[in-house]
N, C-alpha and C. Protein backbone atom coordinates (compact mmCIF):
# COMPACT_ATOMS: atom_id res chain seq x y z
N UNK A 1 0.86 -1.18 0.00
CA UNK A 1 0.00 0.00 0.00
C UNK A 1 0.89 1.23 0.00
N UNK A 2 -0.01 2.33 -0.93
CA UNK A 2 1.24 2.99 -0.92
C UNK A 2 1.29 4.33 0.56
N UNK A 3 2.20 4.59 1.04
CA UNK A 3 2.39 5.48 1.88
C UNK A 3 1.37 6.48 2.35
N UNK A 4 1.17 7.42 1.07
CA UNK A 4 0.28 8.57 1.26
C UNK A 4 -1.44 8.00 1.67
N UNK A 5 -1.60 7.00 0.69
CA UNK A 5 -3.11 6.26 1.36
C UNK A 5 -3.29 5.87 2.30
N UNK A 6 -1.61 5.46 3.11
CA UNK A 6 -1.67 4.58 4.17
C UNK A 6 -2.26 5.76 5.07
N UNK A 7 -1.31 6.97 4.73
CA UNK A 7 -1.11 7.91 6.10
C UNK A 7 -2.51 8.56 6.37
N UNK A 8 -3.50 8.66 4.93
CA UNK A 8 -4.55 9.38 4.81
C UNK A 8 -5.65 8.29 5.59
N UNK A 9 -5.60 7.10 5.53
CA UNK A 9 -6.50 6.31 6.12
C UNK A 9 -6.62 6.44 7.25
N UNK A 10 -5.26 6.46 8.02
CA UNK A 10 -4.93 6.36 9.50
C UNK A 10 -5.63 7.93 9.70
N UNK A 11 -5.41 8.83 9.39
CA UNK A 11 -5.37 10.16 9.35
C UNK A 11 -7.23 10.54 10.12
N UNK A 12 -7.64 9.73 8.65
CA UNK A 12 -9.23 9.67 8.67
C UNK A 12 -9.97 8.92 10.07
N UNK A 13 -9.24 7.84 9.97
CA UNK A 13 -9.23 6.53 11.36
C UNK A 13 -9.85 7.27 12.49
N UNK A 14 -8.23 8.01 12.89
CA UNK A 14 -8.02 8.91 13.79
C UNK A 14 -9.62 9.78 14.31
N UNK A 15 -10.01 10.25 13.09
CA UNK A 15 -11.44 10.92 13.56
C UNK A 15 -12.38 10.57 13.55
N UNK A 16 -12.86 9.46 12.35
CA UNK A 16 -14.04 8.95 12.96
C UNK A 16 -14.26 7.34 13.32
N UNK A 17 -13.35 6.75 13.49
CA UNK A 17 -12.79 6.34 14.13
C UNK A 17 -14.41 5.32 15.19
N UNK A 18 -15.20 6.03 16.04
CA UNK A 18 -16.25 6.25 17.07
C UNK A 18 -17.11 5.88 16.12
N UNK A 19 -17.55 6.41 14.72
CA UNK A 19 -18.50 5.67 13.84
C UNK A 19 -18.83 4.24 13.11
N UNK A 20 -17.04 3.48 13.90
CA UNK A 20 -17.46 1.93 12.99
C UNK A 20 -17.61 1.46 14.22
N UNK A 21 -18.00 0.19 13.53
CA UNK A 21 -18.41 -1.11 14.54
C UNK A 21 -17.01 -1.26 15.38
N UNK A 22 -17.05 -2.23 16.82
CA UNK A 22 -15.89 -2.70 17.07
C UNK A 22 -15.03 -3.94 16.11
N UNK A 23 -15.59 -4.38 15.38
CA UNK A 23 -14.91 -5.44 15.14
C UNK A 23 -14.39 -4.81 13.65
N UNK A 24 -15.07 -3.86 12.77
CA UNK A 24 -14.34 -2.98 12.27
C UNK A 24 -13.35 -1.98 12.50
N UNK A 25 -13.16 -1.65 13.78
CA UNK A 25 -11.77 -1.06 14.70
C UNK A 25 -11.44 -2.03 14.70
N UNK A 26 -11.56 -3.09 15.11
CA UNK A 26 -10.06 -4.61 15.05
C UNK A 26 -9.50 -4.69 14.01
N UNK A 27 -10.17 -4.65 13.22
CA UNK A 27 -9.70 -5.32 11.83
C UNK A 27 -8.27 -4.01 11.03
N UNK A 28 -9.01 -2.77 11.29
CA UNK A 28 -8.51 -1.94 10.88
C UNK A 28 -7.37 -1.78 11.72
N UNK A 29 -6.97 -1.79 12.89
CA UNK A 29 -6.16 -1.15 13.86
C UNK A 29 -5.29 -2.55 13.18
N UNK A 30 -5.41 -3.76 12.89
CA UNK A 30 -4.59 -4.90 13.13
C UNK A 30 -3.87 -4.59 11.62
N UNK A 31 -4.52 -4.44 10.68
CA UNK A 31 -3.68 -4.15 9.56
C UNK A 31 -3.08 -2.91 9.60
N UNK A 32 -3.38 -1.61 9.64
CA UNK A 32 -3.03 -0.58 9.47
C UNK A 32 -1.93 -0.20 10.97
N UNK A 33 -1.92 -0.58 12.20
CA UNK A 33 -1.50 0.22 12.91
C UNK A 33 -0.39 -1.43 13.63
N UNK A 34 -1.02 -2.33 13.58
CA UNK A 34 -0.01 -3.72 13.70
C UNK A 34 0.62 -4.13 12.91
N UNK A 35 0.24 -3.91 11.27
CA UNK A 35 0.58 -3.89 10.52
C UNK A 35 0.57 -5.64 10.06
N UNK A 36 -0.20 -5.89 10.32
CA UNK A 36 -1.00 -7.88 10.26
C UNK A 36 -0.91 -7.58 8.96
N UNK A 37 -0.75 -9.13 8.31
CA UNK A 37 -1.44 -9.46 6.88
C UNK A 37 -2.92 -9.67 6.94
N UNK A 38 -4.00 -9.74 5.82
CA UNK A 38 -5.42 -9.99 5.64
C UNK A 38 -5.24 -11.62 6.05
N UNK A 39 -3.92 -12.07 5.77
CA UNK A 39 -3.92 -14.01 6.30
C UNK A 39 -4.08 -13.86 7.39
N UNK A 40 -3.35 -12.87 8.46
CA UNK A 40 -2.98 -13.40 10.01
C UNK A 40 -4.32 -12.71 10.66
N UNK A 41 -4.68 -11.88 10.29
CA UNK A 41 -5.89 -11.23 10.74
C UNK A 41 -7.20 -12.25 10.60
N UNK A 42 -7.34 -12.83 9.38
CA UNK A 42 -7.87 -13.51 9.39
C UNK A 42 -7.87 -15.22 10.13
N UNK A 43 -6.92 -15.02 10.31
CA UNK A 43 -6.09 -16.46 11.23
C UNK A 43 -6.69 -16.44 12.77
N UNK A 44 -5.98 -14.98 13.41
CA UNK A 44 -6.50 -14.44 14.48
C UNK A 44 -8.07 -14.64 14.84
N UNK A 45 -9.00 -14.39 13.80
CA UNK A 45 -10.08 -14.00 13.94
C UNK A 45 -11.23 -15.18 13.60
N UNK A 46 -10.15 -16.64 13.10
CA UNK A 46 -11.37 -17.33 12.75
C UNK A 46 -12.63 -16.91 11.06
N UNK A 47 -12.20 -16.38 10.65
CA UNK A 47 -12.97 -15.68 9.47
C UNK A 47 -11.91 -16.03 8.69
N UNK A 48 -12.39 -15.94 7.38
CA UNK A 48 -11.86 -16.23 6.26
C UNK A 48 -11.00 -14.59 5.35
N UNK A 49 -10.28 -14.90 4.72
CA UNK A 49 -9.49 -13.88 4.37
C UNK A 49 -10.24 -12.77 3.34
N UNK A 50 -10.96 -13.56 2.86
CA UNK A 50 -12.37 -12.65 1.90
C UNK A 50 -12.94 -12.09 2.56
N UNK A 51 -13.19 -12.06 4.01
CA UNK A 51 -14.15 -11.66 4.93
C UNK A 51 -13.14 -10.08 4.99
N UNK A 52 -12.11 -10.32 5.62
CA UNK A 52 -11.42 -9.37 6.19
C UNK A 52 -11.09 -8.62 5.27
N UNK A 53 -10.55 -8.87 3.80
CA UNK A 53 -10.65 -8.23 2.82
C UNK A 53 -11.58 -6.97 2.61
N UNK A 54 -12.74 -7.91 2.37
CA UNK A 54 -14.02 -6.91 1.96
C UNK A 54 -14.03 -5.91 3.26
N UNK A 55 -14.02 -6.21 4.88
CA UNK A 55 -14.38 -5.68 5.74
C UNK A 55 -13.29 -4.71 5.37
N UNK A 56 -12.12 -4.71 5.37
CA UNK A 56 -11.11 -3.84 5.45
C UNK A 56 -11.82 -2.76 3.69
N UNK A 57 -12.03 -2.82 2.97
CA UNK A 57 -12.35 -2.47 1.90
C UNK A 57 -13.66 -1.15 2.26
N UNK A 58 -14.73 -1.92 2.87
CA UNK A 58 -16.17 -1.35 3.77
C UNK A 58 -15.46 0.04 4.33
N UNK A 59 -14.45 -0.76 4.99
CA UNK A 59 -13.92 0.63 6.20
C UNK A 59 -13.70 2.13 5.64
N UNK A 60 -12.45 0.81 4.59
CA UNK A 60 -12.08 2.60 3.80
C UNK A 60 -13.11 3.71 2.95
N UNK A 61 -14.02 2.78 2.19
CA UNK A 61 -15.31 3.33 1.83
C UNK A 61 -15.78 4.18 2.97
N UNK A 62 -15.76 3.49 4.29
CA UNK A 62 -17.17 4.44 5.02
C UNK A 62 -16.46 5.82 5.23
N UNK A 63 -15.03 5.27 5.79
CA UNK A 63 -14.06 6.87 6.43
C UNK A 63 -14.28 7.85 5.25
N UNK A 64 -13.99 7.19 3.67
CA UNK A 64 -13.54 8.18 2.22
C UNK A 64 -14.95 9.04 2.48
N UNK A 65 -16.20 7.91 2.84
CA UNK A 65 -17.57 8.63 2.86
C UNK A 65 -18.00 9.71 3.68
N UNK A 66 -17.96 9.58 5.12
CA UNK A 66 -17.61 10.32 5.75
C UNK A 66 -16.88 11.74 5.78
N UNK A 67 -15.21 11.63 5.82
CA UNK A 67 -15.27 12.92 5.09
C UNK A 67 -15.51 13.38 3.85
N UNK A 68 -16.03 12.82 2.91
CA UNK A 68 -16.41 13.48 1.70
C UNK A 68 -17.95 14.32 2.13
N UNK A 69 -18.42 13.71 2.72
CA UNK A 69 -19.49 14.35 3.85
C UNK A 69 -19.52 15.39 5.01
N UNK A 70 -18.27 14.87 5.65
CA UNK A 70 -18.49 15.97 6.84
C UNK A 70 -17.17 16.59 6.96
N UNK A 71 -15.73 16.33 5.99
CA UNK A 71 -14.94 17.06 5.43
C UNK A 71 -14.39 17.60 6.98
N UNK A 72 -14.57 17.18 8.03
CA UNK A 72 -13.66 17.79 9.25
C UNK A 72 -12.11 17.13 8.94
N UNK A 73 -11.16 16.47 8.23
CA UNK A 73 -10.21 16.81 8.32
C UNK A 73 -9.44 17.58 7.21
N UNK A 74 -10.75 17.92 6.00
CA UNK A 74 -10.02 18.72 5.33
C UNK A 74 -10.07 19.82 6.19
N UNK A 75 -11.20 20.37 7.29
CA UNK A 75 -11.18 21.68 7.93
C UNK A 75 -9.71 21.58 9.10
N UNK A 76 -9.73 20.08 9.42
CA UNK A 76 -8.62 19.97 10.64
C UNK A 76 -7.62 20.82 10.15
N UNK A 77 -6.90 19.78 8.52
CA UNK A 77 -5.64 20.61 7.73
C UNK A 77 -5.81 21.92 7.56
N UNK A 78 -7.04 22.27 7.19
CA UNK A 78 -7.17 23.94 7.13
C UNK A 78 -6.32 24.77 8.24
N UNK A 79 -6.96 24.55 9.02
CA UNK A 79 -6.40 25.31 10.95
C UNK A 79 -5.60 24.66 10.84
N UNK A 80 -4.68 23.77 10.83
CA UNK A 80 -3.48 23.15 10.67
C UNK A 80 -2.00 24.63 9.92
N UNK A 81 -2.73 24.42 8.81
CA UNK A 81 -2.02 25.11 7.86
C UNK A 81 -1.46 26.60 8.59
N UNK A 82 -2.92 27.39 9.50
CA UNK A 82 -2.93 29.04 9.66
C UNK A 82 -1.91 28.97 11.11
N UNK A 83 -1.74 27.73 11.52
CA UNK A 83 -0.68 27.58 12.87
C UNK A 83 0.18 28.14 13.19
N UNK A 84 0.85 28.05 11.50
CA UNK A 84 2.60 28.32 11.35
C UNK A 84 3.38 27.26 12.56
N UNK A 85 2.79 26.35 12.53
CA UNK A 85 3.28 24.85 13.15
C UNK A 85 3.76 25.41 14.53
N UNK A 86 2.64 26.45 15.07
CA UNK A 86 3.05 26.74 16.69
C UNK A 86 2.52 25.12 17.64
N UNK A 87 3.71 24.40 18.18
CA UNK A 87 2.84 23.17 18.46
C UNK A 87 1.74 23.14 20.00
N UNK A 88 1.78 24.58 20.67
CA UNK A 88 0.81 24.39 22.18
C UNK A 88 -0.21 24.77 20.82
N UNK A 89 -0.62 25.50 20.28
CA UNK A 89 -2.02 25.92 19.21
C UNK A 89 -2.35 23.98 18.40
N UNK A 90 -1.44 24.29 17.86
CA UNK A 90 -1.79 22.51 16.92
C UNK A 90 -2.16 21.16 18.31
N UNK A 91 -1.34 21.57 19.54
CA UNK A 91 -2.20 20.82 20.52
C UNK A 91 -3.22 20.74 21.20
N UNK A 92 -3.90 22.08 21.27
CA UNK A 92 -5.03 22.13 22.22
C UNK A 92 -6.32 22.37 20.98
N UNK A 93 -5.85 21.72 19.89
CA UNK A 93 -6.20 21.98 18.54
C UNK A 93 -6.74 19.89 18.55
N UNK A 94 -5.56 19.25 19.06
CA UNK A 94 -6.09 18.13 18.70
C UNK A 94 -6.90 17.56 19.68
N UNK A 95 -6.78 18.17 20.86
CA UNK A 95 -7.52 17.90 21.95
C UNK A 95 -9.11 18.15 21.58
């Protein structure tokens, strides 16, 4: 996967994150942030690798959906940008 999708997924994760199922946070946290294969995840989990596939597939759909909808981390990067990378502002920013 390449880098920039990786970072944008996690990115997205990060915020809504509270809108998937739990077992869609497993799946996602185990590939993306454990960095599991769709085999071992699926190994782990008793489910078949098509399962985790598609589920992992669902995810990225719902996050892409999401902000294409409610666009809070294009607004995050916005205020990001006007910082001038002061990091107490960009922190009580992520809080």
């Amino acid at each position: 996967m390449e880098n920039d999708k990786r970072e944008n997924m996690i990115s997205l994760y990060d915020i809504y994150q509270n809108l998937l199922t739990l077992k869609q946070r497993e799946y996602f946290e185990e590939y993306y942030y454990s960095d599991l294969s769709i085999t071992e995840i699926a190994l782990n989990n008793s489910v078949s690798r098509n399962a985790i596939f598609d589920q992992l597939k669902k995810v990225e759909n719902i996050l892409l959906d999401y902000e294409n909808n409610l666009k809070l981390k294009e607004k995050f990067d916005s205020i990001l940008k006007y910082t001038n990378n002061d990091e107490e502002i960009i922190k009580i920013i992520k809080e």
